[in-house]
N, C-alpha and C. Protein backbone atom coordinates (compact mmCIF):
# COMPACT_ATOMS: atom_id res chain seq x y z
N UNK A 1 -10.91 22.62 45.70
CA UNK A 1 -9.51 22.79 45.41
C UNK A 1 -8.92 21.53 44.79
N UNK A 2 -9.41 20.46 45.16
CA UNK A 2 -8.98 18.90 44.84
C UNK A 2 -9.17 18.86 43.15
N UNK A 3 -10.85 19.56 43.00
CA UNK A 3 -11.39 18.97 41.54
C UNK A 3 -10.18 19.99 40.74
N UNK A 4 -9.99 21.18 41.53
CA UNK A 4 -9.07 22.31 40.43
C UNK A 4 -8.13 21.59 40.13
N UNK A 5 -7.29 20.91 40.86
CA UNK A 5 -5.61 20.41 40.91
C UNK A 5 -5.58 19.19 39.54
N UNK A 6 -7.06 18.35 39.94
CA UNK A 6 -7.00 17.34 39.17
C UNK A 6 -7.40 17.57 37.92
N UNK A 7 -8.14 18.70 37.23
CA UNK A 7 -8.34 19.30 36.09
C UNK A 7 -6.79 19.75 35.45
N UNK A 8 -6.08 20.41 36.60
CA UNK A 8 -4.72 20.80 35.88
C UNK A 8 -3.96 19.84 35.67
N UNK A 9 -3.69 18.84 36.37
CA UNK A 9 -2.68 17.96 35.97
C UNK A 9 -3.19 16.84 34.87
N UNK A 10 -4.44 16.42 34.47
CA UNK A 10 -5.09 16.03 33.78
C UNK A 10 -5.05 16.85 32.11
N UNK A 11 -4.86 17.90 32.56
CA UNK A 11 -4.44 19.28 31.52
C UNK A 11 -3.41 19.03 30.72
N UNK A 12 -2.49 19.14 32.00
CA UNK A 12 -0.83 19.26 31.71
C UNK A 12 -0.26 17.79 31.15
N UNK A 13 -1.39 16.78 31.98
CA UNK A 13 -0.69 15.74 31.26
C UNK A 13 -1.11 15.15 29.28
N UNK A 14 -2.10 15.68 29.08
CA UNK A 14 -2.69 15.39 27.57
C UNK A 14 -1.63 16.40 26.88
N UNK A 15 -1.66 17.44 27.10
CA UNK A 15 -0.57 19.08 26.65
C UNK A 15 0.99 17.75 26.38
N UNK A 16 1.45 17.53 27.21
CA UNK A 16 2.36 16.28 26.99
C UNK A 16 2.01 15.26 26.32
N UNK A 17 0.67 14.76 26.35
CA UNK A 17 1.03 14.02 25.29
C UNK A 17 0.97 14.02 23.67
N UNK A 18 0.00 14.72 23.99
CA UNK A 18 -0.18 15.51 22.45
C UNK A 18 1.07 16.21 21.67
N UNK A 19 1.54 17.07 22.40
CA UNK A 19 2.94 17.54 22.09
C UNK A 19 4.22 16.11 21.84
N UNK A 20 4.09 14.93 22.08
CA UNK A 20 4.91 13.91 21.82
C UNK A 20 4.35 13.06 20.61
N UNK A 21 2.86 12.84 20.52
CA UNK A 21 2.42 12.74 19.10
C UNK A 21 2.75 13.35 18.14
N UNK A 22 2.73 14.86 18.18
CA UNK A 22 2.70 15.81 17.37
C UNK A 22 4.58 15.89 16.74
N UNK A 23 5.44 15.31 17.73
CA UNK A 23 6.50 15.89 17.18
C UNK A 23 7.16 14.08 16.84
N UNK A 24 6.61 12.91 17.28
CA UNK A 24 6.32 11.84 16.03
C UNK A 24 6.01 11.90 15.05
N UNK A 25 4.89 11.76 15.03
CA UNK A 25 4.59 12.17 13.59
C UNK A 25 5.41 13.07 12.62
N UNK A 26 5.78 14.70 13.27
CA UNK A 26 6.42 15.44 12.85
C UNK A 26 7.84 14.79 12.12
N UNK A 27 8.41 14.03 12.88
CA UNK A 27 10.14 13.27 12.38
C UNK A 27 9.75 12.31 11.81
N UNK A 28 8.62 11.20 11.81
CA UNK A 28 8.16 10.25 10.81
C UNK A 28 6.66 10.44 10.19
N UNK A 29 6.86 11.28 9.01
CA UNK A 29 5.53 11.36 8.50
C UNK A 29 5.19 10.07 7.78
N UNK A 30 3.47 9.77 7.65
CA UNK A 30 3.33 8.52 6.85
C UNK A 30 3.27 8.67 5.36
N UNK A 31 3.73 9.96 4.85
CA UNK A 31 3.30 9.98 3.58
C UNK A 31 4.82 10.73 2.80
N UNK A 32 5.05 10.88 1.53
CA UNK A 32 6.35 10.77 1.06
C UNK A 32 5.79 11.91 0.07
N UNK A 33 6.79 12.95 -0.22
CA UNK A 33 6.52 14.12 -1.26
C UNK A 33 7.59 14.22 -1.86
N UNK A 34 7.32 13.98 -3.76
CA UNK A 34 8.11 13.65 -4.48
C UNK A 34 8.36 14.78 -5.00
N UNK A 35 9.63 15.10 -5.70
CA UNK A 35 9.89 16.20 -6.32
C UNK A 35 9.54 15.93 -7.61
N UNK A 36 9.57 16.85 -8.80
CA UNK A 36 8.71 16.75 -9.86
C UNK A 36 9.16 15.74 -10.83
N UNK A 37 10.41 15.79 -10.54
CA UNK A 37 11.51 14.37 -11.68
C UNK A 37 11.46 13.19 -11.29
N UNK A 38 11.11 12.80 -10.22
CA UNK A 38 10.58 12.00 -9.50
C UNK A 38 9.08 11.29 -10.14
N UNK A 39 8.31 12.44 -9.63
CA UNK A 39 7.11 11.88 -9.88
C UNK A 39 7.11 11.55 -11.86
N UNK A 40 7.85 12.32 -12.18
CA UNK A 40 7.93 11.76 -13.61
C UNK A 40 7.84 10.85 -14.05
N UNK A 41 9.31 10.40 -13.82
CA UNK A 41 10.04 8.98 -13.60
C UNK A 41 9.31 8.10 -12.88
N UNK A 42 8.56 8.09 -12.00
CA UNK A 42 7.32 7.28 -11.74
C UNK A 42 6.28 7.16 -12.63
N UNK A 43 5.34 7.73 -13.21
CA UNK A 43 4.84 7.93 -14.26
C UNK A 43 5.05 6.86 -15.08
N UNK A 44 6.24 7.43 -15.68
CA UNK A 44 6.98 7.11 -16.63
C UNK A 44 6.71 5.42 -17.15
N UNK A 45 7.01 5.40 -15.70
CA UNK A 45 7.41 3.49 -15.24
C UNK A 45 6.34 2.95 -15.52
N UNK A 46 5.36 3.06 -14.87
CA UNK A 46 3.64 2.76 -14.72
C UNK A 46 3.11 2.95 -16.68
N UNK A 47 3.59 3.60 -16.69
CA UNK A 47 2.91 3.82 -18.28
C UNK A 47 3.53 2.73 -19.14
N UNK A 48 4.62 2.49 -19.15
CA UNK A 48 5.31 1.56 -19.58
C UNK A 48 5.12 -0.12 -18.88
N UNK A 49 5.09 -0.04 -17.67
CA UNK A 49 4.31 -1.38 -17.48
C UNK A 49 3.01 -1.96 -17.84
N UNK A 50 2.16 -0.55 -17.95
CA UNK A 50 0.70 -0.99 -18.45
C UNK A 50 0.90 -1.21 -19.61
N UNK A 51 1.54 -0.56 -20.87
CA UNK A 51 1.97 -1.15 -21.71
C UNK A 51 2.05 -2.24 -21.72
N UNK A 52 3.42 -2.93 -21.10
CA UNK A 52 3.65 -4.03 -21.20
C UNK A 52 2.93 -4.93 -20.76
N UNK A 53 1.96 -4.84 -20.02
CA UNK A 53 0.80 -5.71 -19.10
C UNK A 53 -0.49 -5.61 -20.27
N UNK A 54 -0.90 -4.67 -21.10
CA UNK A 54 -1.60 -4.35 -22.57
C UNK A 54 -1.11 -5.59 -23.32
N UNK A 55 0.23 -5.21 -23.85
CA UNK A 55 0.62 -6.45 -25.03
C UNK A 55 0.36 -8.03 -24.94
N UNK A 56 0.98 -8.36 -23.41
CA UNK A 56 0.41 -9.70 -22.91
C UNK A 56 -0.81 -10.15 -23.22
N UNK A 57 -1.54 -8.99 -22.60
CA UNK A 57 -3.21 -9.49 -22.36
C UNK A 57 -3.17 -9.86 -23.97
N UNK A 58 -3.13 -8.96 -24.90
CA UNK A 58 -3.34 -9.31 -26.25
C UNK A 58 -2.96 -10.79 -27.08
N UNK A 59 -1.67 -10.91 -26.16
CA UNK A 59 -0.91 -12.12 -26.80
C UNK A 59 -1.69 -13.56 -25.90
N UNK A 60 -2.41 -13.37 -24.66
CA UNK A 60 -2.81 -14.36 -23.98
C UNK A 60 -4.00 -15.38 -24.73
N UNK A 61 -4.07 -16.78 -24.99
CA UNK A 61 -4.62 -16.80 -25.81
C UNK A 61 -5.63 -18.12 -24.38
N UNK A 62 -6.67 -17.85 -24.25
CA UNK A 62 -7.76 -18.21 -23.53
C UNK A 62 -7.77 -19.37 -23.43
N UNK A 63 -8.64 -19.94 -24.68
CA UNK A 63 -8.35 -21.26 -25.08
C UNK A 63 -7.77 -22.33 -25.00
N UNK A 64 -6.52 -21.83 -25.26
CA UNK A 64 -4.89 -22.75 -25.21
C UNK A 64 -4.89 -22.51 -23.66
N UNK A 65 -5.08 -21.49 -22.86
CA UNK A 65 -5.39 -21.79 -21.14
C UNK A 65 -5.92 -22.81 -20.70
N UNK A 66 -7.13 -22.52 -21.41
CA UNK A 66 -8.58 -23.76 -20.73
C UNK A 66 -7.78 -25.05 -20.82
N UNK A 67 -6.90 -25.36 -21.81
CA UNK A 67 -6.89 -27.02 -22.08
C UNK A 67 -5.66 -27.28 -21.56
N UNK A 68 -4.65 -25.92 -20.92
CA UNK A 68 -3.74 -26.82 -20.20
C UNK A 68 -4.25 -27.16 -18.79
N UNK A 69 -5.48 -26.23 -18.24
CA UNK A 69 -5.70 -26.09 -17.51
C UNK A 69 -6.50 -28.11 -17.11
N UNK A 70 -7.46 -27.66 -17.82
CA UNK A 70 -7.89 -29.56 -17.89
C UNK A 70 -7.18 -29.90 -18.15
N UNK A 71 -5.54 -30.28 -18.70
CA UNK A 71 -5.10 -31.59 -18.40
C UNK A 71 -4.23 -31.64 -17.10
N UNK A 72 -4.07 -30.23 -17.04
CA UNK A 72 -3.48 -30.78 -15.30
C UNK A 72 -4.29 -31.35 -14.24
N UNK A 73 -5.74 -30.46 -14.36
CA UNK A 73 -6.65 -30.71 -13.43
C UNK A 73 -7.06 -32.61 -13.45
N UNK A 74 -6.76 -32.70 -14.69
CA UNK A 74 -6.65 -34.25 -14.92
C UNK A 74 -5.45 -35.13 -14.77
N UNK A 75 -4.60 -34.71 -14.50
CA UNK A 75 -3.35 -35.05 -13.72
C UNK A 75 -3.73 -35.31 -12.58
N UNK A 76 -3.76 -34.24 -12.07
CA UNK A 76 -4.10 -33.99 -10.44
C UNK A 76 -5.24 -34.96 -9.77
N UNK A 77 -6.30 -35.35 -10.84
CA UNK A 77 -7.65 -36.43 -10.37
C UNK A 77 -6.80 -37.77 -10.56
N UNK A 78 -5.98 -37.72 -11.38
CA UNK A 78 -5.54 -39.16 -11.70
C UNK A 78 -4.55 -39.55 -10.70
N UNK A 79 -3.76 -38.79 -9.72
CA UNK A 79 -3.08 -38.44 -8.60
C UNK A 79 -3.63 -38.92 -7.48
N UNK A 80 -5.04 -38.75 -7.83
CA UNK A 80 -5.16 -39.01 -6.16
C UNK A 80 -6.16 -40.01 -6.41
């Protein structure tokens, strides 16, 4: 009779908790559903930044990197 009681309340108590997960989650989901103008307009954005992140790369000129890069790094030795 002991093992029955402790099966049920062991029962009843997961049934509770599960049911308090379930209705968390339920009022804060982790994930967000956009309506279609939305997701557009997101799109939208991203396409246009890669763009703009495209043109850079093009305009970045390597070279002219490397040598500001050594003379700071030669700053920085002469620093310390």
């Amino acid at each position: 009779m002991n093992v029955l009681l402790v099966v049920l309340l062991v029962s009843v108590l997961l049934n509770i908790i599960i049911g308090m997960l379930y209705f968390s989650a339920k009022r804060n989901p982790y994930y967000v559903v956009y309506d279609e103008e939305t997701k557009s307009q997101l799109k939208r954005r991203v396409l246009h930044l890669k763009e703009d992140l495209e043109s850079e790369l093009e305009e970045f000129d390597v070279s002219e990197w490397e040598k500001q890069l050594e003379k700071s790094l030669e700053e920085e030795i002469k620093g310390i």
